[in-house]
Protein backbone atom coordinates (compact mmCIF):
# COMPACT_ATOMS: atom_id res chain seq x y z
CA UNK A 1 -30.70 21.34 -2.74
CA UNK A 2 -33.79 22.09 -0.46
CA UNK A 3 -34.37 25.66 -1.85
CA UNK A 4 -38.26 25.29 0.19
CA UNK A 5 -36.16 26.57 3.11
CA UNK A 6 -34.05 29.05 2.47
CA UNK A 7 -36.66 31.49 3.40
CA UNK A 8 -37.29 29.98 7.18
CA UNK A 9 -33.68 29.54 7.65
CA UNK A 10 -32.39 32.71 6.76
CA UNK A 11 -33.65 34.01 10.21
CA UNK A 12 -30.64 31.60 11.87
CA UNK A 13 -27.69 33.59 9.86
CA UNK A 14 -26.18 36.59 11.40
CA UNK A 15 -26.89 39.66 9.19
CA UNK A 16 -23.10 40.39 8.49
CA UNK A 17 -22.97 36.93 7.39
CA UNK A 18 -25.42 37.65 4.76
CA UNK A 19 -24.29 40.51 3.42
CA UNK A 20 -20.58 39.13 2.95
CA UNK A 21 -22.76 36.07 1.24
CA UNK A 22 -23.96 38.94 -1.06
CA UNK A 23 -21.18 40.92 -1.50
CA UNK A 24 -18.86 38.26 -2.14
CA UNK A 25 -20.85 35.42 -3.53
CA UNK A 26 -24.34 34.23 -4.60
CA UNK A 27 -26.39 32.17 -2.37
CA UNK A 28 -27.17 28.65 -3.93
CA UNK A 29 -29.88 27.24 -1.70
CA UNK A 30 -29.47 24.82 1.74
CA UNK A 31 -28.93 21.02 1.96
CA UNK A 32 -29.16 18.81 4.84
CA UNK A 33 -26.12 16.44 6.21
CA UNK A 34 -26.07 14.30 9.54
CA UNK A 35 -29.40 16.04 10.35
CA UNK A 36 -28.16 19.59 10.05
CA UNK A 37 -29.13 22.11 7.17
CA UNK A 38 -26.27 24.28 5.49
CA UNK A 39 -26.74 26.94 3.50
CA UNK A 40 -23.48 27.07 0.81
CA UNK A 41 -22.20 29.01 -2.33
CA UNK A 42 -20.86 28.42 -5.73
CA UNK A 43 -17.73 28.57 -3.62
CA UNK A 44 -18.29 26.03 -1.06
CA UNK A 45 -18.39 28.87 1.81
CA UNK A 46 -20.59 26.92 4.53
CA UNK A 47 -22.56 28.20 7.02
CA UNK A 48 -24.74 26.04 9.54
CA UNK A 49 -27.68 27.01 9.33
CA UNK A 50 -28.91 25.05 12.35
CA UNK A 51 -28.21 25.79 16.54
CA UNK A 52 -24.55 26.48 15.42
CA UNK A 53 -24.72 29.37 12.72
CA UNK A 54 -22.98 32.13 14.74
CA UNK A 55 -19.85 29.87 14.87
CA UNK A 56 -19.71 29.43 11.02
CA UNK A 57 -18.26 26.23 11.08
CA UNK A 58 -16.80 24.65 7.90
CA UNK A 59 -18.52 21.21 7.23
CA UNK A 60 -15.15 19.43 7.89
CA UNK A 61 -15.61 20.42 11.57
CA UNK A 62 -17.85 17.82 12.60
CA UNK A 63 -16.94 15.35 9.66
CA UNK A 64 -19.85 15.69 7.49
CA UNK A 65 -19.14 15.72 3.64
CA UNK A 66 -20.58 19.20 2.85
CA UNK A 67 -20.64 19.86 -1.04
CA UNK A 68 -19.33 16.53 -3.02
CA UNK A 69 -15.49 16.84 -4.05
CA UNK A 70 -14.77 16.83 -8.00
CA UNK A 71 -12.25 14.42 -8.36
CA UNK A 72 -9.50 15.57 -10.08
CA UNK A 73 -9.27 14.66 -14.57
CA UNK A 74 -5.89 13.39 -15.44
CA UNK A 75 -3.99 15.88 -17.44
CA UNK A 76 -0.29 15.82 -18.30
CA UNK A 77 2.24 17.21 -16.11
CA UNK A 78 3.23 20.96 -16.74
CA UNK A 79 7.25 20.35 -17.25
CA UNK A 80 7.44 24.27 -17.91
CA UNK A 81 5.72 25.25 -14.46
CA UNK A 82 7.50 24.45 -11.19
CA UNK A 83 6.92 20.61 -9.94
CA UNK A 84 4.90 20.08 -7.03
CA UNK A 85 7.19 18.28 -4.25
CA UNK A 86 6.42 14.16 -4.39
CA UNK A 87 6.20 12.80 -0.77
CA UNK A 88 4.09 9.10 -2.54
CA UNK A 89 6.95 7.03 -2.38
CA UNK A 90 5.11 3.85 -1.25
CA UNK A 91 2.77 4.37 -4.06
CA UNK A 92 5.42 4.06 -7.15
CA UNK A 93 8.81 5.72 -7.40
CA UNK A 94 10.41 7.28 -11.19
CA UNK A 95 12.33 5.52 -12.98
CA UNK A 96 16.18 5.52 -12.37
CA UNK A 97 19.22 6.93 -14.79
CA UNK A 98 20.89 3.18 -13.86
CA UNK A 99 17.78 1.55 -15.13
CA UNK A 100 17.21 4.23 -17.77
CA UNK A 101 19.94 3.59 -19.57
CA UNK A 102 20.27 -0.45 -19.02
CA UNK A 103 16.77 -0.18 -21.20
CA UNK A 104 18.19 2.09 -23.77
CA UNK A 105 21.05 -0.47 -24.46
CA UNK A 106 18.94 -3.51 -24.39
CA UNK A 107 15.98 -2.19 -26.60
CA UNK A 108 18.17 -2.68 -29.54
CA UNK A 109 17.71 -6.47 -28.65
CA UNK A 110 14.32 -7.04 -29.68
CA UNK A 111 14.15 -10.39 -30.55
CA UNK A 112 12.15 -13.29 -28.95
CA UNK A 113 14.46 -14.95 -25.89
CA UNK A 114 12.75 -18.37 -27.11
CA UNK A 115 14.00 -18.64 -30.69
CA UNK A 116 16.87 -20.26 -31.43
CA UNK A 117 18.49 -17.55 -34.25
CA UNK A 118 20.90 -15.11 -33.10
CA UNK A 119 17.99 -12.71 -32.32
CA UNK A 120 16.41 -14.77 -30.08
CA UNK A 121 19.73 -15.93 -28.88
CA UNK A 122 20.75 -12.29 -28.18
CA UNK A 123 17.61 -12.09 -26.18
CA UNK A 124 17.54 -14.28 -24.06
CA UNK A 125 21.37 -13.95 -23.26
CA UNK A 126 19.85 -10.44 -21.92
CA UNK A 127 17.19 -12.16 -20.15
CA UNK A 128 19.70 -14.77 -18.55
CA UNK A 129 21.68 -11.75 -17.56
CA UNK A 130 18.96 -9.76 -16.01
CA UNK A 131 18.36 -12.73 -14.17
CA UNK A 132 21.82 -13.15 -12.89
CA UNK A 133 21.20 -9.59 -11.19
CA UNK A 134 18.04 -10.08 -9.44
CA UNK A 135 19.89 -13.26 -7.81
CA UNK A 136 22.84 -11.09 -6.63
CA UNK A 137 20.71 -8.65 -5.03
CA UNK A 138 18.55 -11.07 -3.01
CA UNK A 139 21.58 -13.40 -2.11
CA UNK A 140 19.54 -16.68 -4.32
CA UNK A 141 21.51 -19.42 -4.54
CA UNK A 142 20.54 -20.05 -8.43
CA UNK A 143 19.69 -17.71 -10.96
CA UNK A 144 17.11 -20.67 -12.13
CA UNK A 145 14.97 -19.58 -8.59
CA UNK A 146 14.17 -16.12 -10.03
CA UNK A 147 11.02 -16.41 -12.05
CA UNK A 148 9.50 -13.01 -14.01
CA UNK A 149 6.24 -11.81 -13.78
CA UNK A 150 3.94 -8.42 -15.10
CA UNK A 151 4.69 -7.36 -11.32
CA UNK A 152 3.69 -7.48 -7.81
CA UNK A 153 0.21 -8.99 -7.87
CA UNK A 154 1.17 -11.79 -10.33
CA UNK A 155 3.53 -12.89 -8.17
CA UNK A 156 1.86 -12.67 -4.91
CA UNK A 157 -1.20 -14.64 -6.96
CA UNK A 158 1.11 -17.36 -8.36
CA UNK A 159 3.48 -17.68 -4.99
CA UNK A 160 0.34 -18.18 -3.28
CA UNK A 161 -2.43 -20.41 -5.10
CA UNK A 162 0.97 -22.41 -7.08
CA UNK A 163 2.28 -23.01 -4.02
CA UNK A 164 -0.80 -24.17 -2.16
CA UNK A 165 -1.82 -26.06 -5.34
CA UNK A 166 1.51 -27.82 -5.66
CA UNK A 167 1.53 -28.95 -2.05
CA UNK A 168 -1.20 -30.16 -1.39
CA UNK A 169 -1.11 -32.36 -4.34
CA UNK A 170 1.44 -34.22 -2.19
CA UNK A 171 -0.03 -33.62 0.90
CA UNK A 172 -4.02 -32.77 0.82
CA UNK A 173 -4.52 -32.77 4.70
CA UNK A 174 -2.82 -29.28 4.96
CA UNK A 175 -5.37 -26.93 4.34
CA UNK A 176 -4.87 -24.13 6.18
CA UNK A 177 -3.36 -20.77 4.76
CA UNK A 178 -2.64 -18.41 7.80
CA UNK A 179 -1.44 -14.68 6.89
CA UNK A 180 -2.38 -11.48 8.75
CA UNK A 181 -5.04 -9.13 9.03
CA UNK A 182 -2.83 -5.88 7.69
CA UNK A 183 -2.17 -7.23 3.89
CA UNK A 184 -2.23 -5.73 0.63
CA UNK A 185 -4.82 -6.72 -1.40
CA UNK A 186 -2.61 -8.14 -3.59
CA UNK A 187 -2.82 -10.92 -0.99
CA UNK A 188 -5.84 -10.59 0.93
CA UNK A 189 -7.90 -10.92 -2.09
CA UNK A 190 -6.06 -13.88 -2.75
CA UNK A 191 -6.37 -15.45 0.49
CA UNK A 192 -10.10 -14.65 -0.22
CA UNK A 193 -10.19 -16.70 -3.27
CA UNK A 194 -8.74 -19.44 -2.66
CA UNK A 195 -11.28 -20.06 0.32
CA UNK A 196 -14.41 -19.00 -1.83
CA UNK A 197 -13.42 -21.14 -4.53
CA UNK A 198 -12.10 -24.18 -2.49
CA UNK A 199 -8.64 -24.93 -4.26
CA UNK A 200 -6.82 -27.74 -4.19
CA UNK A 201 -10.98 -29.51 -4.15
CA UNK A 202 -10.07 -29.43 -7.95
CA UNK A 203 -7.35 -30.14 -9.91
CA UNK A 204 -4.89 -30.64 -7.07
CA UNK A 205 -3.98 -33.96 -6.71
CA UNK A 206 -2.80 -36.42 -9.19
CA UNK A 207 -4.40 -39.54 -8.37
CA UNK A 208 -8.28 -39.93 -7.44
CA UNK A 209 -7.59 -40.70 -3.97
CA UNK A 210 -5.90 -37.71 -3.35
CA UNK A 211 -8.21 -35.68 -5.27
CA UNK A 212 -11.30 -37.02 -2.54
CA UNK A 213 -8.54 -36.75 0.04
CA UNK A 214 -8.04 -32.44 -1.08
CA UNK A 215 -12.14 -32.37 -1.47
CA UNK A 216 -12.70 -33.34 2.38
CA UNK A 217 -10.31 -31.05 3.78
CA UNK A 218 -10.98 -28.20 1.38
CA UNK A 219 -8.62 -24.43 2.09
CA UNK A 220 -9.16 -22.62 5.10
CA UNK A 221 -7.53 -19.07 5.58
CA UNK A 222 -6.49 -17.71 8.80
CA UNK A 223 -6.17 -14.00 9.79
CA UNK A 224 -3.66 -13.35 12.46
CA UNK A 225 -4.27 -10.11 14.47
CA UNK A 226 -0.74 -7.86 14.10
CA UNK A 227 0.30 -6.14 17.80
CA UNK A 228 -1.91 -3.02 18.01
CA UNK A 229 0.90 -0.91 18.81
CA UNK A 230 3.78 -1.49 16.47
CA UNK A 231 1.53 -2.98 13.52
CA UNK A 232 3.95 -5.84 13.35
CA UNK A 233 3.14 -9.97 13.44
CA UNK A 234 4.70 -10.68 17.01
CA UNK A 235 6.39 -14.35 16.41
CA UNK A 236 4.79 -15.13 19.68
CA UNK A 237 1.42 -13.94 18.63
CA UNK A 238 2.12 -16.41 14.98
CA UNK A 239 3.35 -19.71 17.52
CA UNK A 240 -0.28 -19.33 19.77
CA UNK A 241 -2.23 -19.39 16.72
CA UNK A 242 -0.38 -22.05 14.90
CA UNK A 243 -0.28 -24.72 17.95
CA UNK A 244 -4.03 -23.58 18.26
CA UNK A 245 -5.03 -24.82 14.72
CA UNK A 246 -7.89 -27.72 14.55
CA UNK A 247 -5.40 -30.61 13.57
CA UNK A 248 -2.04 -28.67 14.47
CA UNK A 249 1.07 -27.23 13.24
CA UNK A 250 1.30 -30.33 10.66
CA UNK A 251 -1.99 -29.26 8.77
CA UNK A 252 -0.63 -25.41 7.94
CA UNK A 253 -0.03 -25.55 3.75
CA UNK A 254 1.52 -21.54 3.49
CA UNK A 255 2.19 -19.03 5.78
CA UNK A 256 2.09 -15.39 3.86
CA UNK A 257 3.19 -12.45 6.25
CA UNK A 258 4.67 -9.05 4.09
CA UNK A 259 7.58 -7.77 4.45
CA UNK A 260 6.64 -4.09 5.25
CA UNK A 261 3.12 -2.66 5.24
CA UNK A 262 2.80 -0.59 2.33
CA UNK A 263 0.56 2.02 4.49
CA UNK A 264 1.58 2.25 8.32
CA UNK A 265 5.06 0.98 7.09
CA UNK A 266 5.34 -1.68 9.57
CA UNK A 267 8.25 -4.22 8.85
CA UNK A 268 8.34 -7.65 10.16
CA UNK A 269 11.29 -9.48 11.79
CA UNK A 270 10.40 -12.53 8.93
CA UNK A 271 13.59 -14.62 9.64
CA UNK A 272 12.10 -14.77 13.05
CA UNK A 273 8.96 -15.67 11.87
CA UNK A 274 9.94 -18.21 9.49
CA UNK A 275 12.13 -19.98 12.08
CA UNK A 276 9.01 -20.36 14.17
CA UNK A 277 7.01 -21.83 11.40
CA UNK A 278 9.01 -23.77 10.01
CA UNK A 279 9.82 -25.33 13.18
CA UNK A 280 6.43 -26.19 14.33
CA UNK A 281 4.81 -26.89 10.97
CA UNK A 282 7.88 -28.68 9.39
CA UNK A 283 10.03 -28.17 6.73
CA UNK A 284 7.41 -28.91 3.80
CA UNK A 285 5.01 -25.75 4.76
CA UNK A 286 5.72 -23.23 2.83
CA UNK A 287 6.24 -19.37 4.25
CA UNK A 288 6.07 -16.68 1.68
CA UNK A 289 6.24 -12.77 2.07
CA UNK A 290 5.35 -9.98 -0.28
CA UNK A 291 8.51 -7.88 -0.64
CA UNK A 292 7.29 -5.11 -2.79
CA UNK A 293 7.47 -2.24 -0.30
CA UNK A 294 10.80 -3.23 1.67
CA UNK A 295 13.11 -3.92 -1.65
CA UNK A 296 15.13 -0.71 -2.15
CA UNK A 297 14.71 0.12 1.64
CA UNK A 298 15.25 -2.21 3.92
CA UNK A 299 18.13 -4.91 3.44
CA UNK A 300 16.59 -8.48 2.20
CA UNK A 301 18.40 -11.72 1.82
CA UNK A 302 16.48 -14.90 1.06
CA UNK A 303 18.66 -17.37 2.09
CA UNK A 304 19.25 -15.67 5.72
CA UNK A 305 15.86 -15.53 6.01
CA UNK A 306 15.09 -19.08 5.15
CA UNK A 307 12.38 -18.03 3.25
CA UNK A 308 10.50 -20.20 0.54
CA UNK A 309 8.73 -17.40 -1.63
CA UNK A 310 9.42 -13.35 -2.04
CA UNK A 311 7.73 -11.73 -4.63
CA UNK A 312 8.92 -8.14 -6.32
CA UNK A 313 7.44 -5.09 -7.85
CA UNK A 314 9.57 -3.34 -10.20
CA UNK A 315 8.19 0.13 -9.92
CA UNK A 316 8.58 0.13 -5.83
CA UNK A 317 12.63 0.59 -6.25
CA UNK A 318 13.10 2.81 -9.07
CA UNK A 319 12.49 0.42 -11.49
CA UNK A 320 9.98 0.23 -14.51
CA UNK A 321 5.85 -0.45 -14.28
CA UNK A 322 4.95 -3.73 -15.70
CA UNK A 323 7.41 -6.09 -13.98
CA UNK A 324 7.78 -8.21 -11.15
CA UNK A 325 9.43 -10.92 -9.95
CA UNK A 326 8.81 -14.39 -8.28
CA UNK A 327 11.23 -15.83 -6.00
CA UNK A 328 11.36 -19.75 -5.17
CA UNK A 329 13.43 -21.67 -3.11
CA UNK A 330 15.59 -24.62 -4.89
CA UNK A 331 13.49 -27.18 -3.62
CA UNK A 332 10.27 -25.74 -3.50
CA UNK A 333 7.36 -26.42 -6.15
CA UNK A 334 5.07 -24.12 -7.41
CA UNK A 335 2.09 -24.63 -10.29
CA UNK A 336 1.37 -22.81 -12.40
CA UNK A 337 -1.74 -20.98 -12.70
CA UNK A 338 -1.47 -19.49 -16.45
CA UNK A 339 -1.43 -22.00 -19.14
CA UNK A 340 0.43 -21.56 -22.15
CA UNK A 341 3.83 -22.39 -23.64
CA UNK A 342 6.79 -23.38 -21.56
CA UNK A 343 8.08 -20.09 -20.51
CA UNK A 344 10.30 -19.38 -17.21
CA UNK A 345 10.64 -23.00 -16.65
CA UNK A 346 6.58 -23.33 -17.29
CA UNK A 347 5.50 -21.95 -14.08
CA UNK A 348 4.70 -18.63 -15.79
CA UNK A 349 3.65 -18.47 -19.72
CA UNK A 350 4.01 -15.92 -21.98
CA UNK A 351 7.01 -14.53 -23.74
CA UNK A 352 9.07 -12.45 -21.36
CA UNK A 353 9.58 -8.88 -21.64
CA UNK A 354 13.44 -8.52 -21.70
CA UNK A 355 13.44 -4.62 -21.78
CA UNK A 356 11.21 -4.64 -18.23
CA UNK A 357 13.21 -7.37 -16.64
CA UNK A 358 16.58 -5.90 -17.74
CA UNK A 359 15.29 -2.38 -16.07
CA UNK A 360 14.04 -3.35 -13.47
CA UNK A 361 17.48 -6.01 -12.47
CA UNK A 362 19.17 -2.61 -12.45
CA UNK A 363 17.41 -1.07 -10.24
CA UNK A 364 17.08 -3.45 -7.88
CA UNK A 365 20.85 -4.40 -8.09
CA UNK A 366 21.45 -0.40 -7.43
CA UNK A 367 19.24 0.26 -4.73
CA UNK A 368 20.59 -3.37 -2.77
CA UNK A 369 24.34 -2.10 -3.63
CA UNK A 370 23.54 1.47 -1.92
CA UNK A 371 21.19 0.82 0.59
CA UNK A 372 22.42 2.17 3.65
CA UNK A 373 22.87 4.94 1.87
CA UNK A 374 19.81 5.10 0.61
CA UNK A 375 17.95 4.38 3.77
CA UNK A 376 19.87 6.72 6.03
CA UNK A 377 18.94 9.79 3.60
CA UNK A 378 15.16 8.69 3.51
CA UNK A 379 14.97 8.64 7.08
CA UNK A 380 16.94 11.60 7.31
CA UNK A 381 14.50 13.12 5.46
CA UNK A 382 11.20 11.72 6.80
CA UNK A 383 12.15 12.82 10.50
CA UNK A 384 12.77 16.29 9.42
CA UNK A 385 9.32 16.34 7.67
CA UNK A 386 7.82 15.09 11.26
CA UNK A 387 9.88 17.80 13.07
CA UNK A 388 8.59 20.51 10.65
CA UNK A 389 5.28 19.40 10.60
CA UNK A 390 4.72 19.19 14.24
CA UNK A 391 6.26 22.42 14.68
CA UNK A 392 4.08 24.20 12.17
CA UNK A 393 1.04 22.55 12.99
CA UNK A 394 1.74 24.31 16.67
CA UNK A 395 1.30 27.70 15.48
CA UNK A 396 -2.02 26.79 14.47
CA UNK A 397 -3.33 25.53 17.33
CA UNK A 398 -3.13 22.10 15.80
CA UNK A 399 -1.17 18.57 16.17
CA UNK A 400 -0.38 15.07 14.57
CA UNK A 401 -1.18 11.58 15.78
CA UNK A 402 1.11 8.82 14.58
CA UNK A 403 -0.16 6.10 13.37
CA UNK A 404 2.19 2.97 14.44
CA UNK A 405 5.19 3.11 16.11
CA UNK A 406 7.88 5.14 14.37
CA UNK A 407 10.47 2.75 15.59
CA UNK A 408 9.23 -0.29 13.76
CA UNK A 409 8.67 1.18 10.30
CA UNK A 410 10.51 1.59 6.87
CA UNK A 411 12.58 4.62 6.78
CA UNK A 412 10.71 6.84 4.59
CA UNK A 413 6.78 6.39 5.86
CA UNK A 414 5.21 8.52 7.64
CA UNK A 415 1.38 7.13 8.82
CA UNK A 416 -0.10 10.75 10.80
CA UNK A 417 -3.35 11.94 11.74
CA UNK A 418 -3.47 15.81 11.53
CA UNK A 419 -6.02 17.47 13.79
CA UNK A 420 -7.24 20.89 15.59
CA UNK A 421 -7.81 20.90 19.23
CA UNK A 422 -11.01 22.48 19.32
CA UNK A 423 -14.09 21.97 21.88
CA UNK A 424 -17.02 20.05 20.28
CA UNK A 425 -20.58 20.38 21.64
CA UNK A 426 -21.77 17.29 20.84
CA UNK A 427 -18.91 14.66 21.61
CA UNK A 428 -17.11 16.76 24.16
CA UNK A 429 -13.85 16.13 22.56
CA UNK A 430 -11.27 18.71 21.77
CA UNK A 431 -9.81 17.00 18.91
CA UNK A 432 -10.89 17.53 15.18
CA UNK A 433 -9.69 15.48 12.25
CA UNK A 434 -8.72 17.36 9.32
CA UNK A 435 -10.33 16.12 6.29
CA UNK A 436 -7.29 14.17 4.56
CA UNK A 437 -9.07 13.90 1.35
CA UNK A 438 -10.14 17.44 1.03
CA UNK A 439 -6.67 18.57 2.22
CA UNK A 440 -4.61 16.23 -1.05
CA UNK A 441 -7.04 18.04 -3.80
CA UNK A 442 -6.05 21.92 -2.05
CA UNK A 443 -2.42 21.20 -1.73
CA UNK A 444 -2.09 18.83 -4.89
CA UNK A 445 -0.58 21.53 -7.12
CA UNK A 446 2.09 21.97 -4.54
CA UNK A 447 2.95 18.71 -2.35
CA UNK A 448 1.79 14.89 -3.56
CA UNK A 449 0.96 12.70 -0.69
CA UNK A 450 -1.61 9.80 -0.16
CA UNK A 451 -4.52 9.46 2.30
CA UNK A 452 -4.23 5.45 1.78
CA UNK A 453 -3.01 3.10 -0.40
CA UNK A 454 -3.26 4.29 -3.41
CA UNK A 455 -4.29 0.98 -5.17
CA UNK A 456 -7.78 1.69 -3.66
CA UNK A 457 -7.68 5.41 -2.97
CA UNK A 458 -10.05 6.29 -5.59
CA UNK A 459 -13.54 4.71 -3.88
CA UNK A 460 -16.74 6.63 -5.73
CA UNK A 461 -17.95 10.12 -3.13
CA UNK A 462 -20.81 9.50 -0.72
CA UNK A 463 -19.87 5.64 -0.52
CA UNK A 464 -19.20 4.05 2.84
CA UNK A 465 -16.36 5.22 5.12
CA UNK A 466 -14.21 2.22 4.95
CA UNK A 467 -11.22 2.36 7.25
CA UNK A 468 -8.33 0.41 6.14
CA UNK A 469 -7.41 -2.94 7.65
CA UNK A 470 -3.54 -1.73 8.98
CA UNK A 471 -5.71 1.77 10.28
CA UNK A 472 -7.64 -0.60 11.86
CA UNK A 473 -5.33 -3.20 13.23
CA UNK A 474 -3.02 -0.32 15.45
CA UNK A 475 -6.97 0.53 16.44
CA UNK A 476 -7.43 4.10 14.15
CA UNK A 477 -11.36 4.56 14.34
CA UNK A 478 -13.00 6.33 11.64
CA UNK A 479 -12.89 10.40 12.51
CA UNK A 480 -8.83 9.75 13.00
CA UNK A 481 -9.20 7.72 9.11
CA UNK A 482 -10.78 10.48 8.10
CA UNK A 483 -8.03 12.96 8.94
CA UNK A 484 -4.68 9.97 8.04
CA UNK A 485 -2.09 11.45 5.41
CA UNK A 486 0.48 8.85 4.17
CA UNK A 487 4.15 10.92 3.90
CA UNK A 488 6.39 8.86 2.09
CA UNK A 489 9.69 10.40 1.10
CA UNK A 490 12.19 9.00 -1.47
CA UNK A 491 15.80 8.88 -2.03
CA UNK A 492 16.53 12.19 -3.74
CA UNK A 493 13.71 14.08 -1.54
CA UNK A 494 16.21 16.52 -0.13
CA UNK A 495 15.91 18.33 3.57
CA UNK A 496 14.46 21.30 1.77
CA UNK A 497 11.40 20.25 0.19
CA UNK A 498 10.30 18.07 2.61
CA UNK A 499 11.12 21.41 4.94
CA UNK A 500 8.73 23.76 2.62
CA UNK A 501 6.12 20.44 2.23
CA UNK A 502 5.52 20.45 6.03
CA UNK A 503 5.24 24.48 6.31
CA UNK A 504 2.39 24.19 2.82
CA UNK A 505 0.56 21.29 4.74
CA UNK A 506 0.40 22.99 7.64
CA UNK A 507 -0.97 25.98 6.58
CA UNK A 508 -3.83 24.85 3.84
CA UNK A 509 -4.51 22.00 7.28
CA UNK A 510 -4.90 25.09 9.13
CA UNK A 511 -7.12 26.92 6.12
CA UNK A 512 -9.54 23.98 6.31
CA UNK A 513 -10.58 25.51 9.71
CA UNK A 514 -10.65 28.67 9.01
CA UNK A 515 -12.93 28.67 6.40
């Protein structure tokens, strides 16, 4: 608040201005933002206070911040009011009635799968079982290669440094790690650490000469740039940067490339990609992928694909939080990097959680068993929610951007920039970016949607406008960011509500203006 002013500054409002700022609300003061003084009210009504006052533009107009946003407490859901519609698919999905009730019937088994009394037998038959399922759904050739984990990130953090770790034990002159430059932190970070910390410098080699061998050629990680259109890894793209490599092909350790993005939706042709690795780097390098956004809607079979390492999230496909899985080719070696007792064949400790794992086996085996069912309706019902949204957005004056190419993505993302076209002084553009943030907390009662990924949506207000790396990689600059909305539908969305989310977006999108 810069209160001092008010008095000078009043002279730049128009008079009816004023008096519907006294009739309708109290005057709290004037701030400055970007350079430009605002005068606002207990109700966030804006009015620039500075060359532009007659226009009474909103804040959002020119991308300043205006009054700070109260994030939103968590509260339980209202089952007794009318449920807003959920369009956050890629963020986590409810739990199935298949998986539901597979957890209500193994509950009663609650003893440990590592004892040897009927209990723990019972267990770990259960366990054994759940295993058998995850195996059938990704085509594995052994149950043995399905390894459980608390979920997603475990696995993508054990796939990666146990995999790097156990090869280069064998063979310390591959050092490089290459993935792309559009992965979920669940990777990137990862990728991040092993570099910062230099593994496989310590404790990756069994004999001293190998372990001076791993300390001269320490990790190395390699970002490959994704094609700026489609937000895909173009196998092309992958061979250039592989053959280009400071001791070749034959000093790549792991190749990591995901699946599907988890934000533009992008899905890779990985079969492709592996083939091309594999043949220039050899058999021995490993190529992993992080499945946790494709499983459940897009068809995935490990041995087709030739892949070494896919790791799953339970809660992406209908199944339960908590839970993951690791897959691992036959002849493939990973360390681990937990130490404990000698559970899931001692490459991850810790006594398993047969309830999860027999949950989320269900709902993995469902969604595989149905999923050109499944992914026909979500696309069904995602293209309807782009028709009705670009339609709407027209009798507003306004439009959407696409972020990505809709032809390359899962079935149920939508990646759009919503905008106004309105002249602007100062950068000559007739394009305004909605703010997407601003837009979730007015429409949250109504529609749930994301304006990222939601593992890092929640950065602290006034910090650094930080545009994602996929945003970035299909070359989103930060005004577009600002206005991106993540639509992801789900398998029971129906036409309707996705029909009545794109007419609520629309108009609060439109509101933002107006005010």
């Amino acid at each position: 608040m810069c209160s001092r002013y008010l008095s000078s500054l009043l002279l730049f409002v128009p008079l009816r201005q004023l008096l519907l700022a006294r009739s309708a609300w109290t005057l709290q003061g004037c701030h400055r933002i970007q350079g430009h003084i605002y005068i606002h009210t207990h109700r966030r009504k804006v009015f620039r206070c500075c060359r532009c006052a007659r226009l009474g533009f909103f804040s959002v107009m020119c991308n300043a911040q205006g009054p700070p946003l109260k994030k939103r407490k968590p509260q339980p859901l209202s089952l007794t009011e009318s449920l807003p519609i959920y369009l956050d698919h890629n963020a986590t999905t409810p739990l199935c009635e298949e998986a539901w009730q597979e957890m209500c019937r193994v509950h009663k088994v609650w003893g440990n799968p590592s004892s040897t009394h009927p209990y723990g037998l019972a267990a770990k038959y259960e366990l054994e079982e759940a295993r058998k399922k995850v195996q059938t759904a990704l085509n594995a050739p052994s149950p043995e290669s399905i390894i459980f984990t608390s979920g997603g990130t475990e696995s993508n953090n054990l796939a990666i440094m146990g995999g790097v770790l156990a090869l280069r034990q064998g063979q310390p002159s591959r050092r490089y790690v290459v993935s792309t430059n559009v992965e979920h932190p669940a990777v990137a970070e990862v990728l991040k650490a092993i570099q910062d910390r230099d593994l496989g410098a310590c404790g990756s080699a069994s004999t001293i000469d190998d372990a001076e061998a791993a300390s001269r050629t320490p990790v190395k990680t390699v970002r490959v740039d994704v094609n700026s259109q489609t937000g895909c890894l173009d196998a092309s793209t992958l061979r250039e940067v592989l053959k280009g490599l400071c001791g070749g092909p034959e000093s790549v350790a792991l190749v990591s490339v995901m699946l599907a993005n988890n934000e533009i939706g992008a899905v890779n042709d990985i079969k492709e990609l592996c083939r091309v690795t594999k043949e220039l780097c050899g058999e021995t390098c490993l190529f992993h992928t992080d499945g946790a956004q494709a499983l459940g809607k897009v068809p995935v079979d490990v041995q087709d694909t030739n892949i070494d390492l896919l790791s799953v999230c339970g809660h992406k496909f209908y199944g339960p939080k908590g839970v993951g899985a690791l897959y691992i080719k036959p002849d493939v070696v990973v360390h681990n990097i937990l130490f404990g007792a000698g559970h899931e064949r001692s490459i991850r400790p810790g006594t398993e959680n047969v309830l999860l794992a027999s949950g989320m086996a269900e709902a993995l085996l469902f969604a595989c068993k149905n999923i050109d069912r499944f992914s026909t309706r979500m696309r069904d019902t995602r293209d309807e929610l782009l028709r009705v949204l670009t339609v709407e957005l027209e009798a507003y004056d306004m439009g959407l951007a696409v972020n990505g190419a809709i032809g390359f993505t899962l079935p149920n993302t939508l990646n759009c920039a919503l905008f106004k076209r309105v002249p602007n002084r100062k950068t000559g553009s007739s394009v305004s970016y909605i703010s997407a943030q601003r837009l979730i907390l007015h429409v949250g009662d109504e529609v749930c949607m994301s304006a990222g990924s939601a593992c890092h949506s929640t950065a602290d207000e006034g910090s650094q406008i930080l545009v994602s790396d996929p945003l970035q990689a299909v070359q989103v600059n930060t005004d577009r960011a600002i206005g991106t909305l993540r639509l992801s539908t789900g398998r029971t969305t129906t036409i309707e509500e996705v029909r009545r989310a794109g007419r609520i977006i629309a108009r609060r999108a439109a509101q933002q203006f107006d005010d």
